[in-house]
N, C-alpha and C. Protein backbone atom coordinates (compact mmCIF):
# COMPACT_ATOMS: atom_id res chain seq x y z
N UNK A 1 84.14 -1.33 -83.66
CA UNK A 1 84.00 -2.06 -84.91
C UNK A 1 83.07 -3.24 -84.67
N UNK A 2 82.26 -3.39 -85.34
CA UNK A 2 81.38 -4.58 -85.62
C UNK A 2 81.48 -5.41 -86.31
N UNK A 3 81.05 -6.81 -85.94
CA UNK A 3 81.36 -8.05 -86.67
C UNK A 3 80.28 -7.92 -87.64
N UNK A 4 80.93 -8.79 -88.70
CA UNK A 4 80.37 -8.23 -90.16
C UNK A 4 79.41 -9.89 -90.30
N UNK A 5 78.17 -10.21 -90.13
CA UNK A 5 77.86 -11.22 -90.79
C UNK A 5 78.55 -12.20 -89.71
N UNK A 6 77.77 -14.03 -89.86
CA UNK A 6 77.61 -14.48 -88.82
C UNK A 6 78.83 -14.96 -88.30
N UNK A 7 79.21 -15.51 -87.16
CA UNK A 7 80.54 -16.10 -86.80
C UNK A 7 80.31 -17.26 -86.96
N UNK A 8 81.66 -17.94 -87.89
CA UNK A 8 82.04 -18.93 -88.47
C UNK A 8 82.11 -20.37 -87.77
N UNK A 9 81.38 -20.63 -86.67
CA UNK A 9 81.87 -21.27 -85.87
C UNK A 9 80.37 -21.70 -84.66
N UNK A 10 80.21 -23.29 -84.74
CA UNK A 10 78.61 -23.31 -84.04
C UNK A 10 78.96 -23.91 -82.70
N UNK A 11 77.97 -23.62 -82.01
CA UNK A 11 77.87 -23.42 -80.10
C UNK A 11 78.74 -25.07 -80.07
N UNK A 12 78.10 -25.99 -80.84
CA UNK A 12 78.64 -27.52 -80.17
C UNK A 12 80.10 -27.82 -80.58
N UNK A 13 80.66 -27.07 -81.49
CA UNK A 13 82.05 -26.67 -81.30
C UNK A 13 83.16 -26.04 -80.64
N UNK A 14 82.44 -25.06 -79.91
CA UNK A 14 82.96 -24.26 -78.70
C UNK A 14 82.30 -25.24 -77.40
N UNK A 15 81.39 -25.48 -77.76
CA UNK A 15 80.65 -26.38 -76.13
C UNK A 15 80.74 -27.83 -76.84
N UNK A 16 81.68 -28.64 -77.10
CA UNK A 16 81.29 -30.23 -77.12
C UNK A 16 80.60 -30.94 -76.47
N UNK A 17 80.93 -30.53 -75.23
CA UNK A 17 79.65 -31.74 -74.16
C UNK A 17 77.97 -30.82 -73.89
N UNK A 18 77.83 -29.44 -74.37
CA UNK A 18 77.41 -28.80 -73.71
C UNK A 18 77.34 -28.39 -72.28
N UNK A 19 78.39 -28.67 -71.59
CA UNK A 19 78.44 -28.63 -70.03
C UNK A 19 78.86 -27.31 -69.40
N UNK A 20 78.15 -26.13 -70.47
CA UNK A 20 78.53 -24.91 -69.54
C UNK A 20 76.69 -24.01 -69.58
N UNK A 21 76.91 -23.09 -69.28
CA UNK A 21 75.67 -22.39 -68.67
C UNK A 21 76.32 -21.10 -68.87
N UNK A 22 75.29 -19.89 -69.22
CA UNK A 22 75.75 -18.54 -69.13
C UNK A 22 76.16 -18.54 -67.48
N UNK A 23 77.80 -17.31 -67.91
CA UNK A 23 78.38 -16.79 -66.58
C UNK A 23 79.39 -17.75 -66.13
N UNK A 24 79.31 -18.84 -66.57
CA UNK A 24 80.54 -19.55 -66.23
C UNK A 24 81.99 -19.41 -67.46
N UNK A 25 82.20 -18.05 -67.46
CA UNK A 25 83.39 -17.72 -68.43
C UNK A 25 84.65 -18.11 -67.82
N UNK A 26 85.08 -18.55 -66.55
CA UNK A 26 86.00 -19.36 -66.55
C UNK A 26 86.57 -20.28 -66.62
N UNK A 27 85.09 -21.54 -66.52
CA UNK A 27 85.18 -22.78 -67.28
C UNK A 27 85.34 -23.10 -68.78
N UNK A 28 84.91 -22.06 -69.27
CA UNK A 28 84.63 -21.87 -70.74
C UNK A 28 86.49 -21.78 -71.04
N UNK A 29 86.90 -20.41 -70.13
CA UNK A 29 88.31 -20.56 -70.40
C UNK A 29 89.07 -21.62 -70.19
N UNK A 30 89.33 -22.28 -69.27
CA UNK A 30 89.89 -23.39 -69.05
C UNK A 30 89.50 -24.52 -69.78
N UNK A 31 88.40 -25.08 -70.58
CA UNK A 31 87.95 -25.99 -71.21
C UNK A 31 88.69 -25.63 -72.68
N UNK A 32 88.70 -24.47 -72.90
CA UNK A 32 89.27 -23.70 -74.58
C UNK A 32 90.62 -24.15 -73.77
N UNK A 33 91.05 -24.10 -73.01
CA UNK A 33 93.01 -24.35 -73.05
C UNK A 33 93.35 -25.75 -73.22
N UNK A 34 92.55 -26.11 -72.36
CA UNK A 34 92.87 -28.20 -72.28
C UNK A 34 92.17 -28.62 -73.96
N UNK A 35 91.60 -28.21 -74.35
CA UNK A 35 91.02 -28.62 -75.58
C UNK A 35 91.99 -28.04 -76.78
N UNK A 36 92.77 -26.89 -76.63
CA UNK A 36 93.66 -26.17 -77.35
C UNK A 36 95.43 -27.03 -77.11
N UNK A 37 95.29 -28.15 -76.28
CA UNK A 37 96.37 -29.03 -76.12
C UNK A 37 97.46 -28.08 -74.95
N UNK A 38 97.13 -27.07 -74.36
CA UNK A 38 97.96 -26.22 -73.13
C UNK A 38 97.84 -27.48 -72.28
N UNK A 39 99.40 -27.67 -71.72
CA UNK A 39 99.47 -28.34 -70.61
C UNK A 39 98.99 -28.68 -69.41
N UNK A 40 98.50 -29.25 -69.14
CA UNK A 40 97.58 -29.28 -67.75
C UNK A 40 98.52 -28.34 -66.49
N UNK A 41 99.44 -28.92 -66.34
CA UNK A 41 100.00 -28.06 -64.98
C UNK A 41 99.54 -26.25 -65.16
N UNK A 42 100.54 -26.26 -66.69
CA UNK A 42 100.44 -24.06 -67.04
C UNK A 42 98.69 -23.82 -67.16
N UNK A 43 97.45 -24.64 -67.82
CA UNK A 43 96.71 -24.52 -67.13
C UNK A 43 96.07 -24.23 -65.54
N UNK A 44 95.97 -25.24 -65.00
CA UNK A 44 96.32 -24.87 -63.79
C UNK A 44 96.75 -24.04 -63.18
N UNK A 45 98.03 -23.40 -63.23
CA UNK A 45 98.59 -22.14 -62.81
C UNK A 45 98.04 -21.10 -63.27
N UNK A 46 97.36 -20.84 -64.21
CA UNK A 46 96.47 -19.98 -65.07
C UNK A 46 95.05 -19.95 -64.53
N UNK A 47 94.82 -20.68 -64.10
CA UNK A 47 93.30 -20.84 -63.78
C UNK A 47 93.52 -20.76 -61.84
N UNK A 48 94.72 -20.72 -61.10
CA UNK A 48 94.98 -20.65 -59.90
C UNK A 48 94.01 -22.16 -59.16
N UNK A 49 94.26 -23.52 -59.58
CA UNK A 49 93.88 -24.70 -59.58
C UNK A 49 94.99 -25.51 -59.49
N UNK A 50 94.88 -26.63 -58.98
CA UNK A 50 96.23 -27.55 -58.59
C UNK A 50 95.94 -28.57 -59.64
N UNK A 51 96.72 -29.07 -60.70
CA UNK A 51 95.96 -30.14 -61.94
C UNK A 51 95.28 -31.02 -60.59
N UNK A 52 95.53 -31.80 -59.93
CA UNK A 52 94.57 -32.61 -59.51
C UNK A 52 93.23 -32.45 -59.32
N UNK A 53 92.74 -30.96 -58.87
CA UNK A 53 91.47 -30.63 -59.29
C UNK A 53 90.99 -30.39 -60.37
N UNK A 54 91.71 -29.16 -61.42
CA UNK A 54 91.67 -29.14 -62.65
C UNK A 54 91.09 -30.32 -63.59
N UNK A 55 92.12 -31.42 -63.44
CA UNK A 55 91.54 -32.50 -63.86
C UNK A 55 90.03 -33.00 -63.47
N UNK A 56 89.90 -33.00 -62.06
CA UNK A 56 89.19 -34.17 -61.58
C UNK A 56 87.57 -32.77 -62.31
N UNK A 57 87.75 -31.79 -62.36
CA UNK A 57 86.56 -30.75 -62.96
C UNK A 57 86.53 -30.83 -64.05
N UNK A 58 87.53 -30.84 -64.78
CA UNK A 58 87.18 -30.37 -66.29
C UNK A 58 87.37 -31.49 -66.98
N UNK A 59 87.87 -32.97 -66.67
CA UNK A 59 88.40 -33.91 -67.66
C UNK A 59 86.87 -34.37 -68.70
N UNK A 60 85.87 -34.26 -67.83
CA UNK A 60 84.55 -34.13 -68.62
C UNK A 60 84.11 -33.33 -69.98
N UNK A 61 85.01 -32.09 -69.87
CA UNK A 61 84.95 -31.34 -71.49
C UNK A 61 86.73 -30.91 -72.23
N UNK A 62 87.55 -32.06 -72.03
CA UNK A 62 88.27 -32.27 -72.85
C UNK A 62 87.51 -33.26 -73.81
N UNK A 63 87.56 -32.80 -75.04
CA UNK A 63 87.06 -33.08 -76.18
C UNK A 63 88.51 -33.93 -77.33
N UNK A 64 88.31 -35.42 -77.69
CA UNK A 64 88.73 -35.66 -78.30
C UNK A 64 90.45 -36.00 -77.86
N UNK A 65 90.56 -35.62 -76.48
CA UNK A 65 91.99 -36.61 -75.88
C UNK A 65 92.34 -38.16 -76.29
N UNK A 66 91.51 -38.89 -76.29
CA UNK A 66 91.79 -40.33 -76.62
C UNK A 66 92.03 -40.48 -78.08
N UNK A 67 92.07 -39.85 -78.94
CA UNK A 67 92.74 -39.93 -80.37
C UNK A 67 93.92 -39.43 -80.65
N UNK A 68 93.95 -38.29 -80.06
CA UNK A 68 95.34 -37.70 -79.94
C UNK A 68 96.36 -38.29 -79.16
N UNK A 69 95.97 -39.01 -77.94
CA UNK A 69 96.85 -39.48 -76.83
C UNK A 69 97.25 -40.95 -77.55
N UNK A 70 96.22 -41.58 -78.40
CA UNK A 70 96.81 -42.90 -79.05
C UNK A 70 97.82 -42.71 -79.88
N UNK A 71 97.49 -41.17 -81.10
CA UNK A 71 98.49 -40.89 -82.03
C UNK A 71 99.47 -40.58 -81.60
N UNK A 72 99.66 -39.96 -80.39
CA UNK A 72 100.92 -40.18 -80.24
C UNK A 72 101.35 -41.02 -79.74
N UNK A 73 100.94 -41.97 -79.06
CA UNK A 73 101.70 -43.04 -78.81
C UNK A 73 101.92 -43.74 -80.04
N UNK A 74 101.36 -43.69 -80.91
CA UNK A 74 101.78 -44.58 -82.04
C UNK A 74 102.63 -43.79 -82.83
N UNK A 75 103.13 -42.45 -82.95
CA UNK A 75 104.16 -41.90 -83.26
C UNK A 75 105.21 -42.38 -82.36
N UNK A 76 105.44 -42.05 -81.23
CA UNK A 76 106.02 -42.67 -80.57
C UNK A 76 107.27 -43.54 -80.69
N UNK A 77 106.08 -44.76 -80.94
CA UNK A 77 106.65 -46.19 -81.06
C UNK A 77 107.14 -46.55 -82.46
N UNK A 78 106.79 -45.57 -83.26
CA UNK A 78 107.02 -46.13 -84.29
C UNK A 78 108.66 -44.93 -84.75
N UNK A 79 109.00 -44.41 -83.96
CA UNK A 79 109.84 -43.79 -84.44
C UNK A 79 111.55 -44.50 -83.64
């Protein structure tokens, strides 16, 4: 089956920082999980990575952590 007409969805949305290159489909995966809010550790275990590396590689294309990590702290506190 073929996709019908264009996909809904542009490269700097799937790539925010642009920091991937054809062939690197496992960064691509792991960047879609941490950006999809998956836990860093079950990442990690998924990607066969210890978060301390995980992190120290990919914290560059988590996209948009510092808004989310404030809202919840301000849910948080306010509850």
């Amino acid at each position: 089956m073929a996709i019908q007409g264009p996909i809904p969805i542009g490269f700097d949305q799937v790539f925010p920082h642009g920091c991937y290159i054809v062939g690197e489909v496992e960064q691509v995966k792991v960047s879609l999980w941490l950006n999809a809010g998956v836990a860093a550790p079950d990442v990690a275990e998924r990607a066969g990575h210890g978060v301390d590396v995980l992190l120290k590689v990919y914290a560059k294309c988590i996209d948009g952590g510092m808004e989310i990590a404030n809202r919840r702290i301000e849910d948080a506190l306010a509850a």
